[in-house]
Each structure stands twice: as C-alpha cells, then as structure tokens.
Protein backbone atom coordinates (compact mmCIF):
# COMPACT_ATOMS: atom_id res chain seq x y z
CA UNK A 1 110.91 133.36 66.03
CA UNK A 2 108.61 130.79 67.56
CA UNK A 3 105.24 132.18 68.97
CA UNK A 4 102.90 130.25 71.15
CA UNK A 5 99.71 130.74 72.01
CA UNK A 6 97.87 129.69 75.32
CA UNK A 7 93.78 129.73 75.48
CA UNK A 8 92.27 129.53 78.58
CA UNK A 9 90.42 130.66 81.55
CA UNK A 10 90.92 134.41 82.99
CA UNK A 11 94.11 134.01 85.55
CA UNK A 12 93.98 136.89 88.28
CA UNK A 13 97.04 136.11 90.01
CA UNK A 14 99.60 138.25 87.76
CA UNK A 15 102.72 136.26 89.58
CA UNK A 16 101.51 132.97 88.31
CA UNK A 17 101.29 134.35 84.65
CA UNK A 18 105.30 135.56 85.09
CA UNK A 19 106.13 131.95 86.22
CA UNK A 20 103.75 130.94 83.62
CA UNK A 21 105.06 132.65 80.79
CA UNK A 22 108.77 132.42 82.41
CA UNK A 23 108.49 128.39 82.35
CA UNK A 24 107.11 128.20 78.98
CA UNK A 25 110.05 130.76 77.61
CA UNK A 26 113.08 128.68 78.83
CA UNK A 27 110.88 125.09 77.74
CA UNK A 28 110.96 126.39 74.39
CA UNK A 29 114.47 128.15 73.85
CA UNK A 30 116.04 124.89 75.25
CA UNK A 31 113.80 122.94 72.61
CA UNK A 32 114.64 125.28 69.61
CA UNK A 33 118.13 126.45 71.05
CA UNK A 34 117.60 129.79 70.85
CA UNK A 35 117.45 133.02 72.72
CA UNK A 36 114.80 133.45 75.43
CA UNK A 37 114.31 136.84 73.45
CA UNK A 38 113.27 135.13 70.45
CA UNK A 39 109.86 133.44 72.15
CA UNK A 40 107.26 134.73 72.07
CA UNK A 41 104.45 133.73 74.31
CA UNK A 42 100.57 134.91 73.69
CA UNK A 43 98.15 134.33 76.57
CA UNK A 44 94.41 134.67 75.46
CA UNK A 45 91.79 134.33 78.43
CA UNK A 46 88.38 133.34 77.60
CA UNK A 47 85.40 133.72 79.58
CA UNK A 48 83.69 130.19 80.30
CA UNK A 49 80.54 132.30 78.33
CA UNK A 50 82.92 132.05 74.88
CA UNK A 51 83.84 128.51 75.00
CA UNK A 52 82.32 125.52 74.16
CA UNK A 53 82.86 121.60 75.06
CA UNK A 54 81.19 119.26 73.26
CA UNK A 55 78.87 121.61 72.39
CA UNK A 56 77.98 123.28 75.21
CA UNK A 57 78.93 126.49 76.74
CA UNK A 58 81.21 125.85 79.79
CA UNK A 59 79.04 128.61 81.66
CA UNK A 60 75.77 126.56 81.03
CA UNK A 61 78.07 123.05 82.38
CA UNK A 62 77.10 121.41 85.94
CA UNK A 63 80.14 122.20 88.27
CA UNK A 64 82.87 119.62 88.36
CA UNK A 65 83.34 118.06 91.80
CA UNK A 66 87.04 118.44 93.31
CA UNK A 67 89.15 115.54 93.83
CA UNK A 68 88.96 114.33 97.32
C-alpha cells in the first residue's frame, strides 16, 4: 500500500485539499495499478515559523514579489 506524504504550507480552502488529494490518488493508482483504496495520501501543514530555507526561517524571509 503506497503512502505519500505532502509538507507544506497551511491550505484553508478544504475543496482544494479534496481535488488535491483526489488528483494525487488516481496519479498514483494509475502509476502502481492499483486500487484508489490502496493510496494513501498524508498532508502535513507547516507553519512558515517551523521551516527553514537555507537556513533561515521562512517567517523571518523578505516577501517574494508576484509575477507580473
């Protein structure tokens, strides 16, 4: 039974973790040919105050700009 495991920021919007979790399910039975009921998908959220880049907390990082 494959598990995966997905680190990342804190998602509010509880749709986009079905179609989240949904997309990554039929990815990997297709992959593995199994069962959608044998994946197993693990979402972890993180506050940006518990991860680090490059040695820095992401909390204590300058903003990113957005892509114009």
């Amino acid at each position: 039974m494959p598990i995966i495991r997905v680190d990342g920021p804190k998602v509010t919007d509880l749709n986009k973790k079905r179609e989240f979790v949904e997309t990554v399910t039929d990815a990997a039975a297709s992959l593995y040919a199994l069962p959608k009921q044998a994946i197993v998908v693990l979402l972890q959220e993180n506050s940006p105050d518990n991860v680090g880049v490059g040695g820095q907390l992401i909390i204590d990082r300058p903003p990113e700009k957005e892509a114009e």
